[in-house]
C-alpha atoms as a PDB file:
ATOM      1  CA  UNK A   1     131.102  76.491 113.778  1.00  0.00           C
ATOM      2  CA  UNK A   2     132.908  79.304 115.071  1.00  0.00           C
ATOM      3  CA  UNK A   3     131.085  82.915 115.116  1.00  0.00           C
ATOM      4  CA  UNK A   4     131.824  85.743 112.820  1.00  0.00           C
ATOM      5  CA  UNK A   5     133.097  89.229 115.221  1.00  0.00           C
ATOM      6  CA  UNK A   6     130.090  90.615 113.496  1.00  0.00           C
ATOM      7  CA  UNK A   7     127.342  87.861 115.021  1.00  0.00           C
ATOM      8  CA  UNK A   8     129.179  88.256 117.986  1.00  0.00           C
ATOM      9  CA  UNK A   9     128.033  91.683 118.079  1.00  0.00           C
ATOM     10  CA  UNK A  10     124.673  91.384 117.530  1.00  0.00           C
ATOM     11  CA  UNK A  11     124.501  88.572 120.225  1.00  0.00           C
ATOM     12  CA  UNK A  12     124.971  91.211 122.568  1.00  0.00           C
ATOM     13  CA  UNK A  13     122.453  93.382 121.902  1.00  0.00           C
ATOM     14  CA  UNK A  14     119.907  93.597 124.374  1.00  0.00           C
ATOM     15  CA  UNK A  15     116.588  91.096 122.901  1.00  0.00           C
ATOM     16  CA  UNK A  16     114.268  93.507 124.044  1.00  0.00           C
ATOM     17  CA  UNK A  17     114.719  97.498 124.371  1.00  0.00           C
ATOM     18  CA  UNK A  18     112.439  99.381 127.028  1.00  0.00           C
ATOM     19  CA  UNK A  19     110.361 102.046 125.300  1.00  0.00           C
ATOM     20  CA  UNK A  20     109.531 105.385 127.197  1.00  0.00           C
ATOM     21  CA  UNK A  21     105.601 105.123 127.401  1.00  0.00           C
ATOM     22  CA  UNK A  22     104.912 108.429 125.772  1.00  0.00           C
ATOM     23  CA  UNK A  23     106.840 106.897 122.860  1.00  0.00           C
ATOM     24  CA  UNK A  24     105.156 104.100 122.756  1.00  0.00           C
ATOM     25  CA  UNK A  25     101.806 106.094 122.300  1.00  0.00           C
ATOM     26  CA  UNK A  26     102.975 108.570 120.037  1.00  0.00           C
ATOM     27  CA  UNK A  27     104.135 105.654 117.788  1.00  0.00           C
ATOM     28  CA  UNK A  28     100.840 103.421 118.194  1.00  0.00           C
ATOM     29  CA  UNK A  29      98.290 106.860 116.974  1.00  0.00           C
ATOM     30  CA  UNK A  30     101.029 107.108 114.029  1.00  0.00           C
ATOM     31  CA  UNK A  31     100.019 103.636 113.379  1.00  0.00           C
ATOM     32  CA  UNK A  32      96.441 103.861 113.812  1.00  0.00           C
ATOM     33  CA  UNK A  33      96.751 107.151 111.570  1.00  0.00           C
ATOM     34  CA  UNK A  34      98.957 105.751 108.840  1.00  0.00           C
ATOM     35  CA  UNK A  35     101.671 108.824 109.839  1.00  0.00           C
ATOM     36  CA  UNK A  36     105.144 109.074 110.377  1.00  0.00           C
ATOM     37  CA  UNK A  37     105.737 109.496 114.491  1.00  0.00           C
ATOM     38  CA  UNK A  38     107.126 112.799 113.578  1.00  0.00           C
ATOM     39  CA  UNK A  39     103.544 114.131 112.476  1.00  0.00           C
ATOM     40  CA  UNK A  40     102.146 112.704 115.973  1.00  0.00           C
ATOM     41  CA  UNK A  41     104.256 115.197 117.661  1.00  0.00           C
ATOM     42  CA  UNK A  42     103.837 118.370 115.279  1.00  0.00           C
ATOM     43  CA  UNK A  43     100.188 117.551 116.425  1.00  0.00           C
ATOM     44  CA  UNK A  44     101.223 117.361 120.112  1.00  0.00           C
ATOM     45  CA  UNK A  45     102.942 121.297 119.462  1.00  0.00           C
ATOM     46  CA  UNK A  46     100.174 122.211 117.580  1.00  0.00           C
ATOM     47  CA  UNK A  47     101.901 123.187 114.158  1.00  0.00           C
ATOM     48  CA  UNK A  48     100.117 121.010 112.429  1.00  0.00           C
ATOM     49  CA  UNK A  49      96.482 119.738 112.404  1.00  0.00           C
ATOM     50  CA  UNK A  50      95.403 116.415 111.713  1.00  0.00           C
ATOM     51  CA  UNK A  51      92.401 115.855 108.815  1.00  0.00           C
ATOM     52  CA  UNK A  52      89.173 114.934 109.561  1.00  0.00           C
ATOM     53  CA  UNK A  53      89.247 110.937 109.157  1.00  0.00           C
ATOM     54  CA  UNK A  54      92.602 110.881 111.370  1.00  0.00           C
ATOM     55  CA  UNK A  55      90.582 112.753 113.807  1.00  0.00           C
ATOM     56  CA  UNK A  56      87.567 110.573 113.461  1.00  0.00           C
ATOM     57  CA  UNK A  57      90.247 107.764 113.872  1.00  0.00           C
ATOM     58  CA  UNK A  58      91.657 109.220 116.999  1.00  0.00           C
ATOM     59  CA  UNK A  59      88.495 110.027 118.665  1.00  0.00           C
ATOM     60  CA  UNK A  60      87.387 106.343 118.775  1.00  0.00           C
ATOM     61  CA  UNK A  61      91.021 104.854 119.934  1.00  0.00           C
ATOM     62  CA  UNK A  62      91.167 107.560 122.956  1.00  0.00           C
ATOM     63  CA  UNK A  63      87.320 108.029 123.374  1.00  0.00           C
ATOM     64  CA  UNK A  64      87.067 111.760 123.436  1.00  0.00           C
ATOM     65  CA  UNK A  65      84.714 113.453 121.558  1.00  0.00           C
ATOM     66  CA  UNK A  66      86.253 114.527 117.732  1.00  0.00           C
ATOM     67  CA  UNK A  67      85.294 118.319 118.991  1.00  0.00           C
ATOM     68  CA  UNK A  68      87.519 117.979 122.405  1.00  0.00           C
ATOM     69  CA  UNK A  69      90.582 116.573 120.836  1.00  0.00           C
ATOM     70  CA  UNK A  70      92.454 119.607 118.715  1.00  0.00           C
ATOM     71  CA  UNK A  71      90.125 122.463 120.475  1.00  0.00           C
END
């Protein structure tokens, strides 16, 4: 069966796309934290805090201490 122009161009996308590490990490606390990526980094800049239980949540993946992580 002959392919569609539009299969052929998804056949040539690459199977696998490299991810910048800091991506990667910002993505995998948004999914430990139930949060969009975008609040990871508003963290990261510091206009925005997370709540308690995120923080609680964070401590334990990174193993700092809740008190060291937003201070």
């Amino acid at each position: 069966m002959k392919k569609s122009t539009f299969r052929k161009i998804y056949d040539k996308l690459p199977a696998q796309k490299v991810v910048a590490p800091k991506t990667e990490w910002i993505k995998r606390m948004a999914d430990i934290c139930k949060v969009h990526p975008t609040t990871v980094r508003c963290w990261l800049a510091g206009t925005q805090k997370p709540d308690a239980l995120r923080i609680s949540l964070l401590s334990k993946e990174l193993g700092v201490a809740e008190n060291e992580l937003f201070n």
